[in-house]
Protein backbone atom coordinates (compact mmCIF):
# COMPACT_ATOMS: atom_id res chain seq x y z
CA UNK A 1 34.00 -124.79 -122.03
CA UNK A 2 37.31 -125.93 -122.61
CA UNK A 3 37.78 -123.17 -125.56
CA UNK A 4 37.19 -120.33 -124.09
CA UNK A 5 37.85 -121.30 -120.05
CA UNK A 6 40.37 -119.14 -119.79
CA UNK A 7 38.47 -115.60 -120.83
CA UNK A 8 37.49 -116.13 -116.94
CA UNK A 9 40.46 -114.78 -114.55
CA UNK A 10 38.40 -116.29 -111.20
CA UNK A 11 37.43 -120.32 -110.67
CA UNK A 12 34.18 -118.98 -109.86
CA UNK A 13 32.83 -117.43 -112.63
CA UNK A 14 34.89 -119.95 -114.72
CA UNK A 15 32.50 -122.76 -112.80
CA UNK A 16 29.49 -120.66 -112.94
CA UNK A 17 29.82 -120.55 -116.99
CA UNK A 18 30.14 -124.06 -116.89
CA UNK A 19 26.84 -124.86 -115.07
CA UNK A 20 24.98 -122.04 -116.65
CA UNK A 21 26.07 -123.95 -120.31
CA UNK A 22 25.20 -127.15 -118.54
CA UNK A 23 21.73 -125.64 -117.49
CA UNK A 24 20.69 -124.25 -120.66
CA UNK A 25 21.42 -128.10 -122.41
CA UNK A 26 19.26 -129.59 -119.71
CA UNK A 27 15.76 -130.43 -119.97
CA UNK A 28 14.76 -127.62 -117.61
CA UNK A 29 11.41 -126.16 -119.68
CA UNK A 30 12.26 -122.56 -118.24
CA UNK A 31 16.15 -121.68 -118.10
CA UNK A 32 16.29 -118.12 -116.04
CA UNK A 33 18.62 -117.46 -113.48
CA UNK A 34 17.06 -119.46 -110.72
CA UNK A 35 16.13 -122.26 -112.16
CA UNK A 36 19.37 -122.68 -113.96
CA UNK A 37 20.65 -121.98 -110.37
CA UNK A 38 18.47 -125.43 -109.12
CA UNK A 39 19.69 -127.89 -111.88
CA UNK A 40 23.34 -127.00 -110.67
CA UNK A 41 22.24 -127.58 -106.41
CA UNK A 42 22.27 -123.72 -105.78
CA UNK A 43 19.86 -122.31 -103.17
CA UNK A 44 20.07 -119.12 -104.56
CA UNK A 45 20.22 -117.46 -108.07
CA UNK A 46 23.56 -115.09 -106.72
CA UNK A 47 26.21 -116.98 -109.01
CA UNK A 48 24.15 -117.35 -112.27
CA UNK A 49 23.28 -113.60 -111.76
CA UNK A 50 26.96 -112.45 -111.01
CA UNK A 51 27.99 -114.02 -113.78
CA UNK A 52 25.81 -112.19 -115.91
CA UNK A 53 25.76 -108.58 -114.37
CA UNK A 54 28.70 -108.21 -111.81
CA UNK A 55 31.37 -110.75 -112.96
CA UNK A 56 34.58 -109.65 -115.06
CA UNK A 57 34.64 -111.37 -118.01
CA UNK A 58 34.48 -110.30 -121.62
CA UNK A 59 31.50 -111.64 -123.86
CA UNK A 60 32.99 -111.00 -127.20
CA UNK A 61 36.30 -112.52 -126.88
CA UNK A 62 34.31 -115.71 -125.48
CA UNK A 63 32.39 -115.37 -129.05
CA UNK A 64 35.91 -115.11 -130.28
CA UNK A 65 36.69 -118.57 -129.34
CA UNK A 66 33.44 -120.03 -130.11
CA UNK A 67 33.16 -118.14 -133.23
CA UNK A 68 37.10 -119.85 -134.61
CA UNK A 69 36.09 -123.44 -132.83
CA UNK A 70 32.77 -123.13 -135.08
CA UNK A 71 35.48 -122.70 -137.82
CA UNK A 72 37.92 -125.26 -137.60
CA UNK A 73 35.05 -127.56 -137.08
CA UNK A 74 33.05 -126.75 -140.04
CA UNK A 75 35.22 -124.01 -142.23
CA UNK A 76 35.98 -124.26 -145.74
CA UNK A 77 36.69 -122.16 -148.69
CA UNK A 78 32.92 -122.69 -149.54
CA UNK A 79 31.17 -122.15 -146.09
CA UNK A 80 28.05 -119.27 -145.88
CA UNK A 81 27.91 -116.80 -143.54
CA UNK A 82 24.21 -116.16 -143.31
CA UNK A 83 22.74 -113.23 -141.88
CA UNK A 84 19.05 -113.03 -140.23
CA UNK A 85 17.30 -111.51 -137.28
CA UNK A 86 14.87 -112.45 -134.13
CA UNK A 87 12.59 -110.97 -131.71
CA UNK A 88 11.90 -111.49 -128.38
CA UNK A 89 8.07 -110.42 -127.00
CA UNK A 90 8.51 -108.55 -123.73
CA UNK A 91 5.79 -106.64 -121.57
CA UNK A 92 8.19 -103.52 -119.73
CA UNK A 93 10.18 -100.64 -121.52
CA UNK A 94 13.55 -101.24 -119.78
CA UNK A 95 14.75 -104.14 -121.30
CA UNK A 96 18.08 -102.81 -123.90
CA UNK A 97 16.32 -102.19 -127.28
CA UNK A 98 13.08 -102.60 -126.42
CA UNK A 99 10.22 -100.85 -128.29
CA UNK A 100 7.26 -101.78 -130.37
CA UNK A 101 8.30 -102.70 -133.57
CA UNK A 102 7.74 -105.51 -136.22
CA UNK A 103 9.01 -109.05 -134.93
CA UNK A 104 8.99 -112.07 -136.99
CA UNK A 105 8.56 -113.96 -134.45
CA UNK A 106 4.86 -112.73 -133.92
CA UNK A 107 4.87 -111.92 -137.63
CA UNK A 108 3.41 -108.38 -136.40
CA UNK A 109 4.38 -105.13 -134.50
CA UNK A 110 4.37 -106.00 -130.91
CA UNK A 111 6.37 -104.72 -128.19
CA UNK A 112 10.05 -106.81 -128.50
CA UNK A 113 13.37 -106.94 -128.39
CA UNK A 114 14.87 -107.87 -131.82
CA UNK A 115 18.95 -109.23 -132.36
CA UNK A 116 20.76 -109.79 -135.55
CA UNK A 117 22.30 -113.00 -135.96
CA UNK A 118 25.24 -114.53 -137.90
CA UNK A 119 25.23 -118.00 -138.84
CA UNK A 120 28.03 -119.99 -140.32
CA UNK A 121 27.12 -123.11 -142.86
CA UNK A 122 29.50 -125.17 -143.95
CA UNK A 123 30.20 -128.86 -145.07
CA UNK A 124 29.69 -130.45 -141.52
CA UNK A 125 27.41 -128.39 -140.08
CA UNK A 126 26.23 -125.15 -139.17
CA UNK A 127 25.62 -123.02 -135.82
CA UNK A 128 24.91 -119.45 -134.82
CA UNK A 129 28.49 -117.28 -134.41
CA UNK A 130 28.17 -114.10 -133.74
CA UNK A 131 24.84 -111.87 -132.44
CA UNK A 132 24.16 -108.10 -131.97
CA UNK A 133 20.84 -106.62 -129.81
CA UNK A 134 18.92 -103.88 -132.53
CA UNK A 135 19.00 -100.31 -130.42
CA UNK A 136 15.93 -98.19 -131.98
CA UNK A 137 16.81 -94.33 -132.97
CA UNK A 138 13.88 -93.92 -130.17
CA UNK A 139 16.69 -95.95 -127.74
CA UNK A 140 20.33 -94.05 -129.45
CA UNK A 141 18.51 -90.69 -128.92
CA UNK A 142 17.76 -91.05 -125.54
CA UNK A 143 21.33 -90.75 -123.79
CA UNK A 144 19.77 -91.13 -120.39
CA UNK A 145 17.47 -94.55 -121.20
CA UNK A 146 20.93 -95.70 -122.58
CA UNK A 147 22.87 -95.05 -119.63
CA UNK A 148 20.48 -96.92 -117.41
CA UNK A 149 20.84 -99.89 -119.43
CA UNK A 150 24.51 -100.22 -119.62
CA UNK A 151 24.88 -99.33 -123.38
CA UNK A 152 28.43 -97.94 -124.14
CA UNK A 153 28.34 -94.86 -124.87
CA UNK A 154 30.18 -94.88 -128.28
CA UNK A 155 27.55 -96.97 -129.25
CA UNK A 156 25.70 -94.94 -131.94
CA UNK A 157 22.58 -95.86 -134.31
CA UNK A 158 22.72 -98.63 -136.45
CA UNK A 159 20.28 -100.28 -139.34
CA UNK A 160 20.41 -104.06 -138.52
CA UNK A 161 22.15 -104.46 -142.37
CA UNK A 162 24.54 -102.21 -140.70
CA UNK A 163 25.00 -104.53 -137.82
CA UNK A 164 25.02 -108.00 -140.12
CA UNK A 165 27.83 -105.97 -142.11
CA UNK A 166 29.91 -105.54 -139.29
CA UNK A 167 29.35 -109.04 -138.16
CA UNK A 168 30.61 -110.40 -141.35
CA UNK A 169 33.68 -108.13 -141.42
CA UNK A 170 34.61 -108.88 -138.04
CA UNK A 171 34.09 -112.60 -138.90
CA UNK A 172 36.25 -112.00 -142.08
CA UNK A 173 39.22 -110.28 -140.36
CA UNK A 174 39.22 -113.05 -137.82
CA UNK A 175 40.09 -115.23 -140.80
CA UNK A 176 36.70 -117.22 -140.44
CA UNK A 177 36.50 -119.47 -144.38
CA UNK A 178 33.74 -118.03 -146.41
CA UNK A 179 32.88 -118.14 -149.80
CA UNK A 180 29.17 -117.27 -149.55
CA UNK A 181 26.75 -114.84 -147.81
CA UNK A 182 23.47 -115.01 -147.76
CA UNK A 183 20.20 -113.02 -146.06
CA UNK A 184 16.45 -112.50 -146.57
CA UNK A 185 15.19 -109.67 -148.39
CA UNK A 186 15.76 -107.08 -145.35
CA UNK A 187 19.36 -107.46 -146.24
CA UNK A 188 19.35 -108.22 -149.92
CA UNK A 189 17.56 -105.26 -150.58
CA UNK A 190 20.19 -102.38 -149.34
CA UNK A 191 22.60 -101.50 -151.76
CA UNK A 192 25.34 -100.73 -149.14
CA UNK A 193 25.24 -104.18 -147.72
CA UNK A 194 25.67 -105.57 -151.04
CA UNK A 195 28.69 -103.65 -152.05
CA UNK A 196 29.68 -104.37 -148.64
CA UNK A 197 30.16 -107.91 -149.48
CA UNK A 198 31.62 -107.17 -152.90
CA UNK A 199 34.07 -105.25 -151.13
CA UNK A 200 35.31 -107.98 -149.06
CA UNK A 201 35.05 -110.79 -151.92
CA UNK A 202 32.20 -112.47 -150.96
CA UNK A 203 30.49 -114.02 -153.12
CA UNK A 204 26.01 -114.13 -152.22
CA UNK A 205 22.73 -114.62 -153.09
CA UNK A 206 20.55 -112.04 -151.36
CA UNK A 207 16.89 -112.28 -151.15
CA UNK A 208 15.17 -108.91 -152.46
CA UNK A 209 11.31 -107.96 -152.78
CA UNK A 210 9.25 -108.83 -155.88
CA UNK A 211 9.25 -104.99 -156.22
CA UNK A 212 12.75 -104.61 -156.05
CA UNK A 213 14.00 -102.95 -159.16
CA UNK A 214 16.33 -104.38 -161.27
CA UNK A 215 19.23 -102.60 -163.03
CA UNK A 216 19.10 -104.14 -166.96
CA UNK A 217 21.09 -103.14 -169.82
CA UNK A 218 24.28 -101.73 -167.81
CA UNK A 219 21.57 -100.04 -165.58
CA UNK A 220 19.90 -97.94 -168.17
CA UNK A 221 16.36 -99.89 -167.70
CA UNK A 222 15.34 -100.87 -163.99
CA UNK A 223 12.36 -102.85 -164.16
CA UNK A 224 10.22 -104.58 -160.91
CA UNK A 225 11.62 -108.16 -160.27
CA UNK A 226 8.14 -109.49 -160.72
CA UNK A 227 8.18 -108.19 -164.46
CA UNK A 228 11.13 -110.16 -165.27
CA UNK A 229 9.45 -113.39 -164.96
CA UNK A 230 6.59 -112.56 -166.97
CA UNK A 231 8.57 -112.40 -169.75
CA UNK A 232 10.45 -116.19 -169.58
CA UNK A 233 9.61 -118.91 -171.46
CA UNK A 234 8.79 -122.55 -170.09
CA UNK A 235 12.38 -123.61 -171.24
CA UNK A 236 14.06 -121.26 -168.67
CA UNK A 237 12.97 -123.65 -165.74
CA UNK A 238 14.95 -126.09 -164.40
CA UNK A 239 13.94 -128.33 -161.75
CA UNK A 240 16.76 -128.50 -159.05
CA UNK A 241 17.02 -129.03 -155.33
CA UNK A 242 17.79 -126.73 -152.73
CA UNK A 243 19.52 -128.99 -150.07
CA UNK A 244 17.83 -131.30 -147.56
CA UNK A 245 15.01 -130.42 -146.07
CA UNK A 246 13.55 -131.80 -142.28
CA UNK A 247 11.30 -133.84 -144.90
CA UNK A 248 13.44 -134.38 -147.72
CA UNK A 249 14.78 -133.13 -150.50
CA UNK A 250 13.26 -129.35 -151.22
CA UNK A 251 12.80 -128.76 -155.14
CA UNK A 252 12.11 -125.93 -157.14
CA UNK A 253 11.46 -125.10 -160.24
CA UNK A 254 14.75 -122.16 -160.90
CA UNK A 255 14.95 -119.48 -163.65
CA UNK A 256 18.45 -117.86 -163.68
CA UNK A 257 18.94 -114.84 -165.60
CA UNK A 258 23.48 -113.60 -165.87
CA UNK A 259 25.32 -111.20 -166.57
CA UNK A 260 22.23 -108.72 -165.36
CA UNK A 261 21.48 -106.75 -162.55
CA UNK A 262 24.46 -104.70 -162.25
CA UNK A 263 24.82 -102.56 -159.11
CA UNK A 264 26.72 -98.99 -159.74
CA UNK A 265 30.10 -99.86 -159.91
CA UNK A 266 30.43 -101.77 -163.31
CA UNK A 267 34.16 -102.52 -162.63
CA UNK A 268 33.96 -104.45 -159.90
CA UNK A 269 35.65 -107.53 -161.63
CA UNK A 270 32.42 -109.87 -160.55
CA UNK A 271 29.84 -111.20 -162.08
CA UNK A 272 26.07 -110.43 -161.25
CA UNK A 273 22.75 -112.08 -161.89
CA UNK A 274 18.99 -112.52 -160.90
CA UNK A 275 18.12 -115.89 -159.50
CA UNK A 276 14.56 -116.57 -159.84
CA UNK A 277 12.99 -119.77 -157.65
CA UNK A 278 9.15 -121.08 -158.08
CA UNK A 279 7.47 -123.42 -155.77
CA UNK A 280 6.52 -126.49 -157.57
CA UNK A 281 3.19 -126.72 -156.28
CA UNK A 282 1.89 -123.21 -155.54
CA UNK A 283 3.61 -121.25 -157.99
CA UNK A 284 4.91 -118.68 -155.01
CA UNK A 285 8.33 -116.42 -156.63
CA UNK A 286 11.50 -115.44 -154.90
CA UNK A 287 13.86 -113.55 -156.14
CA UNK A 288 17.79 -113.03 -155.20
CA UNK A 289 20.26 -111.12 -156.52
CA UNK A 290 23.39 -112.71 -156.90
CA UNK A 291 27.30 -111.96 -157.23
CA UNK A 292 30.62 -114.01 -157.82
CA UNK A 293 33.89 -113.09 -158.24
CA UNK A 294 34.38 -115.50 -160.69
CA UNK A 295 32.03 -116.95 -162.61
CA UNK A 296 29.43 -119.65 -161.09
CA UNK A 297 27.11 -122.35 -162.05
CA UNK A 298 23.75 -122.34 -161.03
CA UNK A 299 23.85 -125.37 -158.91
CA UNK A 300 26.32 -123.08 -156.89
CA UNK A 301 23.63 -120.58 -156.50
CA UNK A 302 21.06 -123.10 -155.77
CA UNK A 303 23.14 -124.53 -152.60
CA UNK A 304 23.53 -121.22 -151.40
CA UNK A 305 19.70 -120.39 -151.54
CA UNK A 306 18.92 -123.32 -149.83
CA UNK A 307 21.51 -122.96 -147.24
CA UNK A 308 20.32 -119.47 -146.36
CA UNK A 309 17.36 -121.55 -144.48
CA UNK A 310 20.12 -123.26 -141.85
CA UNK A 311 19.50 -120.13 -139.98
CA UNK A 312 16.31 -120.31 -139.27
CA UNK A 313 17.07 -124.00 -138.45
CA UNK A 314 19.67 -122.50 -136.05
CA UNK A 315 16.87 -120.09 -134.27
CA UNK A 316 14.49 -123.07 -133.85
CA UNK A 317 16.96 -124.80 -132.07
CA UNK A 318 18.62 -122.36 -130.08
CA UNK A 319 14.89 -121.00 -128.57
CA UNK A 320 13.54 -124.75 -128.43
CA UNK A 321 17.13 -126.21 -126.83
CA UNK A 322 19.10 -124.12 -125.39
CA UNK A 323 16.68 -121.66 -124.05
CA UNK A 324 17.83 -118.64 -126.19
CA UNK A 325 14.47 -116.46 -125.42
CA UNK A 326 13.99 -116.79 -122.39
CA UNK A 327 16.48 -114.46 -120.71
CA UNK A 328 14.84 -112.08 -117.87
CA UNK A 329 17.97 -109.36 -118.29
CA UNK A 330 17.67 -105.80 -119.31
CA UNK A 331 21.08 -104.41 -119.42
CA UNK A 332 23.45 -104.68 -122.71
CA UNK A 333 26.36 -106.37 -121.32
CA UNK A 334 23.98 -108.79 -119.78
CA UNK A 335 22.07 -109.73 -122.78
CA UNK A 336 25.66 -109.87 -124.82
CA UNK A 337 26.60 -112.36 -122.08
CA UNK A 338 23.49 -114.70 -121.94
CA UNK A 339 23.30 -115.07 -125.31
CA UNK A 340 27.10 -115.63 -125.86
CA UNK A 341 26.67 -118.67 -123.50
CA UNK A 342 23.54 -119.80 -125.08
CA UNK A 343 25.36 -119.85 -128.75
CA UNK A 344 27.57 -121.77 -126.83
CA UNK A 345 25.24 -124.42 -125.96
CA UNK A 346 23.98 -124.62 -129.07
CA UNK A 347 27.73 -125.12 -130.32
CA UNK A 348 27.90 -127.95 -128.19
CA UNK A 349 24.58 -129.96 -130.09
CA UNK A 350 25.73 -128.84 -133.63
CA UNK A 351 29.34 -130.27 -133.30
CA UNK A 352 28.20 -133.64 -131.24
CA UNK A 353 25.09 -133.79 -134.26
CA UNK A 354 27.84 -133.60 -137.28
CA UNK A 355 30.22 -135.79 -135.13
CA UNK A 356 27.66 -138.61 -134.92
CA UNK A 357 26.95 -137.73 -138.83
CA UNK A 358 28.38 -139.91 -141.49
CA UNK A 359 29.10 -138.37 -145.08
CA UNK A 360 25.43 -139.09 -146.64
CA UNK A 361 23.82 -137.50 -143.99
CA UNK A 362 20.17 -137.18 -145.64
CA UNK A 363 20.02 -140.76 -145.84
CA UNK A 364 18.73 -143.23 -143.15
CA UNK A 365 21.21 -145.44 -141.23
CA UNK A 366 21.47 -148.63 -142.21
CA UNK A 367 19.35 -150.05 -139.64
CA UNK A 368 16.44 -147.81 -140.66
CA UNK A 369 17.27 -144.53 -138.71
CA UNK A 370 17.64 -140.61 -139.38
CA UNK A 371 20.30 -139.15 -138.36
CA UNK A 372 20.74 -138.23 -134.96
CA UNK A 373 19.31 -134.39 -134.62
CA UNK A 374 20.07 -131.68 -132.47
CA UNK A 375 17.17 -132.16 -130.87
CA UNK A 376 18.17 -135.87 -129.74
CA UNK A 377 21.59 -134.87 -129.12
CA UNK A 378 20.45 -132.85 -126.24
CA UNK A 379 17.67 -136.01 -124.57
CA UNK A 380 21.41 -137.78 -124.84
CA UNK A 381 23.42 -135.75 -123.67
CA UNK A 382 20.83 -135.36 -120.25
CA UNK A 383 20.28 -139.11 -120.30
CA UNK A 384 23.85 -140.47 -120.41
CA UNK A 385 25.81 -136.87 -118.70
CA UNK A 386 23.78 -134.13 -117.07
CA UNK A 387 21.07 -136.39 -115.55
CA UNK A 388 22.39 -140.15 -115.79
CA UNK A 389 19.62 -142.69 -115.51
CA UNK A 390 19.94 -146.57 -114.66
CA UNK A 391 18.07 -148.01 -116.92
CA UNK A 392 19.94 -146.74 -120.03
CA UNK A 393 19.10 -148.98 -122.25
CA UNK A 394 15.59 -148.15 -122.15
CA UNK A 395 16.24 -144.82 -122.82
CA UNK A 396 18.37 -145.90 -125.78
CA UNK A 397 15.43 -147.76 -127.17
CA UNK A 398 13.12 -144.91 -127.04
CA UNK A 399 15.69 -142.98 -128.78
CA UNK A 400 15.90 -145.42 -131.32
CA UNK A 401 12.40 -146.11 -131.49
CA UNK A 402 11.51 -141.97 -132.28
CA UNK A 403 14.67 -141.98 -135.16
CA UNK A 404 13.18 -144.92 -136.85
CA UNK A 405 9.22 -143.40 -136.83
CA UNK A 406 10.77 -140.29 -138.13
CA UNK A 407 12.37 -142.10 -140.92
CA UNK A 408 9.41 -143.67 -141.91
CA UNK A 409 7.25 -140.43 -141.95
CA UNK A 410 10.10 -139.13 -143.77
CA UNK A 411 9.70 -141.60 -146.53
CA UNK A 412 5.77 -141.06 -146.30
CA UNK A 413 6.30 -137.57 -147.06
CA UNK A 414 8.57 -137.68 -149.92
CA UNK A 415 5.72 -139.77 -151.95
CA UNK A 416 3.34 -137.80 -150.70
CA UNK A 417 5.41 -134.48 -152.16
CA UNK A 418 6.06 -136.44 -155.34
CA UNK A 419 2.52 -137.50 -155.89
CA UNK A 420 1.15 -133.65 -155.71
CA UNK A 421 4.22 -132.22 -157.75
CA UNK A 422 3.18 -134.89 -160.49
CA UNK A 423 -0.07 -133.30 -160.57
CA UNK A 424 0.50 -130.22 -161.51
């Protein structure tokens, strides 16, 4: 809280923020108004709900703060800002944005409420920063439904590449480090949001479809992603890893075809290419299209591919932690606000995870334990602060006794992965 206290004029909103943070960190199963309300000796819901309807304070600047203490923390000239989206289910109509439309969360079309996220990756950790709720054409059309939900009313249609673009720029002007963006094939395969990025220097390796065409020969040939690969030979494959997996190291086999794929503007100084990644087991594709400024190596592109997979890390956490889906608001400055507070909790377990992180942090301790995890950080956190027990120690040994089992079926795992890539 201490970043951002002062974005609230009043002590009590100030001390409702607090316990609503403090709430959504707790072990509560549910976190809504009133039982966040409970956990900080309320009898009534009135100052969580104030705080997120009635009370003057301004959401965005308090993403401001969180967004440059994310920075200093983990910032450097190499960071990735990675783009992706959620949905929420819900059952009514009023909620802001709601509609029925395709959520990857229920990997179908159900009725839901879908944001755009912004994550920041860099060498000490990474952490949601920014967020934007999706509005519909069938919502921006229909003044009146707007009104009633408290959406601005300069607030005018926008794709969700739209939204991650102006995300990115806002992060950029803020002077938030990047080096890197990178998104799923949504994002990667929309033309405007890749110039978008070229525009402001960034280099990125965007997902794209296995239909997507690709521009060959200065453009003159565009052939289907898919068609590339038929045409490599075995010595274009090089086994590398994309980062550190929740069971290990995660290798695949890459193929990385430069100096292709050259979007419309051939002088834009950079340099553009098709990475090409294949599962070592099941033979599955991807494909990204990629662009540097200068020229890269394709390890560089490799960590960047990988890292693109710390946001969905990031929505795990924040939904299974911190409570991120399980708002009951409907009106836009109210979901702005909840989920501005909820990033902030999940600020909180990212920084206190990297703090308690030496340098090799895929490695097990010394004494035979992972890391600690976000997801520890957080039964700590309640055990030692929110909710102190007496018998400590006990709980200390349970903690211990959960990182050491994990280490072991980590090690289990990475023979068991090595066994099956050995036969094929």
């Amino acid at each position: 809280m201490g970043c951002f206290a002062g974005r609230f004029g009043r002590v009590e909103p100030r001390r409702a923020a607090a316990a609503f943070v403090t709430g959504l960190l707790s072990e509560l199963e549910v976190k809504t108004c009133w039982q966040l309300a409970e956990q900080a000796g309320h009898a009534r819901p009135d100052a969580m709900q104030r705080l997120l309807y009635r009370a003057v304070w301004d959401a965005d600047a308090v993403r401001d703060d969180l967004r440059q203490l994310v920075a200093d923390r983990f910032g450097g000239s190499d960071a990735v800002l990675v783009v992706d989206e959620t949905g929420d289910l819900k059952k009514g109509v009023h909620s802001v944005g709601v509609q029925r439309q395709y959520s990857g969360t229920a990997g179908r079309i159900e009725n839901s409420q879908v944001g755009v996220f912004l994550g920041y990756a860099g060498a000490g950790g990474h952490t949601l920063i920014d967020r934007r709720v999706y509005l519909p054409a069938s919502w921006t059309d229909d003044r009146d439904r707007c009104r009633a939900a408290g959406v601005p009313a300069e607030i005018e249609f926008a794709t969700k590449s739209q939204l991650a673009a102006d995300m990115i720029t806002a992060a950029i002007d803020a002077g938030v480090p990047a080096g890197w963006a990178a998104a799923d094939e949504a994002y990667g395969n929309s033309a405007v949001f890749r110039a978008h990025l070229r525009e402001h220097g960034l280099g990125y390796v965007l997902a794209v479809s296995c239909s997507h065409l690709i521009p060959l020969d200065g453009g003159k040939t565009r052939v289907r992603a898919d068609r590339v690969t038929a045409d490599l030979p075995a010595s274009a494959w090089q086994r590398r890893s994309a980062g550190a997996g929740s069971r290990g190291p995660r290798f695949y086999y890459w193929a990385w075809l430069d100096d292709v794929c050259t979007d419309a503007d051939p002088d834009d100084g950079g340099h553009h290419s098709l990475l090409i990644r294949r599962n070592t087991t099941t033979g599955e594709l991807a494909f990204y299209r990629c662009w540097t400024p200068k020229p890269a190596t394709l390890a560089q592109l490799v960590r960047v591919a990988g890292i693109r997979w710390t946001v969905e890390e990031s929505f795990q956490a924040a939904k299974g932690q911190v409570g991120l889906d399980q708002h009951q608001v409907r009106r836009w400055d109210s979901w702005h606000r909840f989920t501005t507070l909820a990033l902030a909790a999940l600020a909180v377990l990212a920084i206190c995870a990297a703090d308690a992180t030496t340098d090799d942090a895929d490695a097990p301790t010394d004494n035979g334990l992972i890391r600690l995890t976000v997801n520890e950080i957080r039964r700590l956190i309640n055990a030692c602060i929110i909710r102190p027990i007496s018998d400590l120690t006990h709980r200390l040994h349970w903690s211990g006794w959960r990182r050491r089992h994990q280490a072991q079926a980590r090690r289990s795992h990475y023979t068991r992965r090595l066994n099956l890539e050995l036969q094929h």
